[in-house]
C-alpha atoms as a PDB file:
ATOM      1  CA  UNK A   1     -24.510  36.793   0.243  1.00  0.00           C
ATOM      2  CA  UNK A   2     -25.542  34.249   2.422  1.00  0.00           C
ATOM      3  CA  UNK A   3     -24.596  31.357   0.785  1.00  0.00           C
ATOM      4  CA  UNK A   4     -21.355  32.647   1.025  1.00  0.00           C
ATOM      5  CA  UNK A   5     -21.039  33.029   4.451  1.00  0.00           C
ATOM      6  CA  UNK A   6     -22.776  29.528   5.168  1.00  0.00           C
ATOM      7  CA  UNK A   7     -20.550  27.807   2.886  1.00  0.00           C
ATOM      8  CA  UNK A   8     -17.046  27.960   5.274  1.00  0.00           C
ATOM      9  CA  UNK A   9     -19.619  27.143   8.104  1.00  0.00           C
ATOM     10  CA  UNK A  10     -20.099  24.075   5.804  1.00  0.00           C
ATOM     11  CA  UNK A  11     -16.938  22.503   5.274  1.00  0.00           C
ATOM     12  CA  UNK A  12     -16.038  23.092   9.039  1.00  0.00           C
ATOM     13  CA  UNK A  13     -18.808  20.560   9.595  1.00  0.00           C
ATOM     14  CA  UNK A  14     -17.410  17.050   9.869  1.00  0.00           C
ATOM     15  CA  UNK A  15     -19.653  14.143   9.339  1.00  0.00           C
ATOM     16  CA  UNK A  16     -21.458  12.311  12.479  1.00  0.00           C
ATOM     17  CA  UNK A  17     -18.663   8.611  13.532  1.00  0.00           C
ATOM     18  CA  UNK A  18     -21.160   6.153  14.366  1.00  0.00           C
ATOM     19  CA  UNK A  19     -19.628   3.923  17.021  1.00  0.00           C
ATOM     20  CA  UNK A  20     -20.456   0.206  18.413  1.00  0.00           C
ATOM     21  CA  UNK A  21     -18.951  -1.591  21.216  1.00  0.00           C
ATOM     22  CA  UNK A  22     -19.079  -5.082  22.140  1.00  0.00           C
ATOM     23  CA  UNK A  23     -17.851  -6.483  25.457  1.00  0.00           C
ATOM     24  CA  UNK A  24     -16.583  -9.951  24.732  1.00  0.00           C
ATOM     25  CA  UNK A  25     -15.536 -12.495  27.749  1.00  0.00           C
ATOM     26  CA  UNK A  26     -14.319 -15.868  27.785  1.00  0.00           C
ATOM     27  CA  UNK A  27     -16.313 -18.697  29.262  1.00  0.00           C
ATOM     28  CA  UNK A  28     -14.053 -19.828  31.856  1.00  0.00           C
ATOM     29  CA  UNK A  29     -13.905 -18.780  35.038  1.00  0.00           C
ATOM     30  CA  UNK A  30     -10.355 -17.963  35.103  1.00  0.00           C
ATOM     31  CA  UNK A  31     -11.241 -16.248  31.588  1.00  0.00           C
ATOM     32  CA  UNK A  32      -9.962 -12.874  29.934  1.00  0.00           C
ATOM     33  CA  UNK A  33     -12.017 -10.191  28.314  1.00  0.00           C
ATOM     34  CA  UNK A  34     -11.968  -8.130  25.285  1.00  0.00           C
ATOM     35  CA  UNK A  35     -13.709  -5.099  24.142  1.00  0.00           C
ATOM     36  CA  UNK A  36     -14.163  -4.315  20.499  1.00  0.00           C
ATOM     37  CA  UNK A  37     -15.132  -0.865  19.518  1.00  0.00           C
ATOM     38  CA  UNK A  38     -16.480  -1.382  15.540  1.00  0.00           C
ATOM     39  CA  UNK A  39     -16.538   2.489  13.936  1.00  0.00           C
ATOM     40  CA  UNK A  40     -18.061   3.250  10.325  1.00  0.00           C
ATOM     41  CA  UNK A  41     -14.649   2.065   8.690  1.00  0.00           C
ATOM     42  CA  UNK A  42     -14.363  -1.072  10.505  1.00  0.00           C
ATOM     43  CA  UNK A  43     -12.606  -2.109  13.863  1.00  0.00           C
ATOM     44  CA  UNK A  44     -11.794   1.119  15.214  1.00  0.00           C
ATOM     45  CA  UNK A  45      -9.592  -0.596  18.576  1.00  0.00           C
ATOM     46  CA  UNK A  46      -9.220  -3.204  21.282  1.00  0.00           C
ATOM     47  CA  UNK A  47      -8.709  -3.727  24.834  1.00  0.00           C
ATOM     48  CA  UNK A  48      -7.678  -6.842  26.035  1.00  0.00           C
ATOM     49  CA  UNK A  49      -7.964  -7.704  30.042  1.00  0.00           C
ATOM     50  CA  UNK A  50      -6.259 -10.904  31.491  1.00  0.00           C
ATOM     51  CA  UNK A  51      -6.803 -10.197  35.293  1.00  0.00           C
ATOM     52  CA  UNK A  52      -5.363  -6.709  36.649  1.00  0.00           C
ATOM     53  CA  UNK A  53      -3.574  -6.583  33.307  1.00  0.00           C
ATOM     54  CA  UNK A  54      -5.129  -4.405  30.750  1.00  0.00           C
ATOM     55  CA  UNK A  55      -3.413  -3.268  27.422  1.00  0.00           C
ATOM     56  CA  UNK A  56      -5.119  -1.290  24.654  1.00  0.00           C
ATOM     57  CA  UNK A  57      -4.571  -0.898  21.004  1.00  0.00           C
ATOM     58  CA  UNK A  58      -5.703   3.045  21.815  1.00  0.00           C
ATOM     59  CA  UNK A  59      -2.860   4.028  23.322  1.00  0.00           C
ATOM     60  CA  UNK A  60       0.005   1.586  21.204  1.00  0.00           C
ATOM     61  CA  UNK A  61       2.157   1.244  24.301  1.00  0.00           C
ATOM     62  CA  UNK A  62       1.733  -2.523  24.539  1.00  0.00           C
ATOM     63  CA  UNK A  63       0.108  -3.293  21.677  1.00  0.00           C
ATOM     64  CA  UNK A  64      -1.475  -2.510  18.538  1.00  0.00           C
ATOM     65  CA  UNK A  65      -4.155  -3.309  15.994  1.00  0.00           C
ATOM     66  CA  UNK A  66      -3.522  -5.835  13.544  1.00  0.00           C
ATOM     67  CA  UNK A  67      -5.206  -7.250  10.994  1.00  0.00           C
ATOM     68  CA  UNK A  68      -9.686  -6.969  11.440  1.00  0.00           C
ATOM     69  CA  UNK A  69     -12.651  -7.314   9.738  1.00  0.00           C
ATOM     70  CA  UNK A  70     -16.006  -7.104  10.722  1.00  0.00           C
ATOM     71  CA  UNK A  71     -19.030  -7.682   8.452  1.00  0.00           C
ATOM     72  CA  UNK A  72     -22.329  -9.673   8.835  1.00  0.00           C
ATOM     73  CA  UNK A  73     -20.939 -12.840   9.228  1.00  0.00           C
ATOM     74  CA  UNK A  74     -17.718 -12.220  11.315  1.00  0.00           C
ATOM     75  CA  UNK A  75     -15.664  -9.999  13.471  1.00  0.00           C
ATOM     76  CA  UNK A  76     -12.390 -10.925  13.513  1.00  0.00           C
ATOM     77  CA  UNK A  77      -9.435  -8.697  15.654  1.00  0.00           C
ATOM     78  CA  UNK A  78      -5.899  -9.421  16.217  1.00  0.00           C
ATOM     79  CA  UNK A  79      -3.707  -7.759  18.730  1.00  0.00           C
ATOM     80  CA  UNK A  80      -0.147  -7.445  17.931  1.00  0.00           C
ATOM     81  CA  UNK A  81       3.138  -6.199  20.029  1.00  0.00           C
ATOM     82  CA  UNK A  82       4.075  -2.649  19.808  1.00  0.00           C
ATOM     83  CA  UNK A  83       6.354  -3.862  17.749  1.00  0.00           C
ATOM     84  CA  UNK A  84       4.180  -5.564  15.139  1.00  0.00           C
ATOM     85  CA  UNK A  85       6.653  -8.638  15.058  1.00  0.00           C
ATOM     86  CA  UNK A  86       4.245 -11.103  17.289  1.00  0.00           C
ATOM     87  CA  UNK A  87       0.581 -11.619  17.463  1.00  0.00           C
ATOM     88  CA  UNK A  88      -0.572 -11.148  21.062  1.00  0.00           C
ATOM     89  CA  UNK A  89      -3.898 -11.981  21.035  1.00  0.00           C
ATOM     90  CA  UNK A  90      -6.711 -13.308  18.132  1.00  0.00           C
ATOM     91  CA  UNK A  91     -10.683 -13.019  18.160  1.00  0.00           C
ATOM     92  CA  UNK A  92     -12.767 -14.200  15.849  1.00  0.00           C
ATOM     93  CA  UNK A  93     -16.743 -14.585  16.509  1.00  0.00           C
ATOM     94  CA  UNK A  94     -19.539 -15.090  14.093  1.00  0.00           C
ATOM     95  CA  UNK A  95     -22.887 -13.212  14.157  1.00  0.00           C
ATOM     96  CA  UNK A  96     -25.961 -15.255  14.043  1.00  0.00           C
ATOM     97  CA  UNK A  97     -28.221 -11.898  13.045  1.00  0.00           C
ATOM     98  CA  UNK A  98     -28.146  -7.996  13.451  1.00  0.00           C
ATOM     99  CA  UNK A  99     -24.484  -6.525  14.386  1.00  0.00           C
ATOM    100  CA  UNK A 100     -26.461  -4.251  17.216  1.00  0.00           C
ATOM    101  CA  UNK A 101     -28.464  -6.689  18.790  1.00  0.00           C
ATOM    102  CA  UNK A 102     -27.191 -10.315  18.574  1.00  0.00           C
ATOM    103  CA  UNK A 103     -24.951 -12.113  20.854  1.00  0.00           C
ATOM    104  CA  UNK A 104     -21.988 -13.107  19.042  1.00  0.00           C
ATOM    105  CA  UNK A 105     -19.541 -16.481  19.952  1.00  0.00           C
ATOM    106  CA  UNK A 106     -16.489 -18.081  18.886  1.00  0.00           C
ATOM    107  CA  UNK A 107     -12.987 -17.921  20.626  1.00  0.00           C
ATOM    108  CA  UNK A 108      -9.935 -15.856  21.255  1.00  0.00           C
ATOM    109  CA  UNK A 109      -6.393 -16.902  21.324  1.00  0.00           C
ATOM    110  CA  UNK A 110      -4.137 -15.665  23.889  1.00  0.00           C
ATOM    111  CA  UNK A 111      -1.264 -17.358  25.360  1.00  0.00           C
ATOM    112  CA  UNK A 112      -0.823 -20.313  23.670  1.00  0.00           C
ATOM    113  CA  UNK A 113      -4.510 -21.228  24.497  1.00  0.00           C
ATOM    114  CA  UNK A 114      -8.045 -21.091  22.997  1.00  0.00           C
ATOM    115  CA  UNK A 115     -10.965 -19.634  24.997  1.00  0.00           C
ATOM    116  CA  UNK A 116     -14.628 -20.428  23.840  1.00  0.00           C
ATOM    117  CA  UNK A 117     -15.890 -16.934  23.931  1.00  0.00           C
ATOM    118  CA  UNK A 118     -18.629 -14.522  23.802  1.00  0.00           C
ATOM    119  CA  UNK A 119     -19.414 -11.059  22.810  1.00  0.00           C
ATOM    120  CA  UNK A 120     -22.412  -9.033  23.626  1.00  0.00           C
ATOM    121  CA  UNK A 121     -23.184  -5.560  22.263  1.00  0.00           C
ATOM    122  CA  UNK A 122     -21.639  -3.050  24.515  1.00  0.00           C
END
């Protein structure tokens, strides 16, 4: 009997979304910044500030996400128009060690220009 009344309890129970962030800024002063937020099945979204402007792939207003990857080599994001018919903004950084723990650098590409970058665990 109470194996049947635990196992409803059971399937109500969804599994735990483990969840990294990494806060990723450009090395010019004048730069722009990106956060990455990596989830269990990959890049999960990004938010892209350029000054007082901030657009997220969260919401899908401005833009969305495009094509990502993130393994232990790379992390790669790109930011496309609501739209999907222009790519807004690229990352790609490589990861020298642990995903958690390691500082990560490369560049991003965002209006016609390419910004050395890095990314820190957020």
């Amino acid at each position: 009997m109470r194996i049947a009344l635990a196992l409803p309890l059971l399937c109500l129970a969804a599994p735990a979304a483990a969840t990294q962030g990494f806060a990723c800024r450009t090395v010019a002063p004048e730069g722009v910044a990106m956060s990455v937020v990596v989830g269990t099945l990959g890049v999960a979204g990004a938010t892209l500030t350029d000054g007082g402007r901030r657009v997220s792939s969260f919401d899908g207003s401005e833009v969305v996400l495009g094509q990502s990857w993130v393994d232990e080599r790379a992390l790669l994001v790109d930011l496309l128009d609501a739209d999907r018919n222009r790519r807004v903004a690229r990352l790609k950084v490589g990861i020298g060690g642990a995903l958690e723990s390691r500082e990560l650098s490369g560049w991003l590409d965002y209006r016609g220009r390419r910004w050395r970058t890095v990314c820190a665990p957020d």
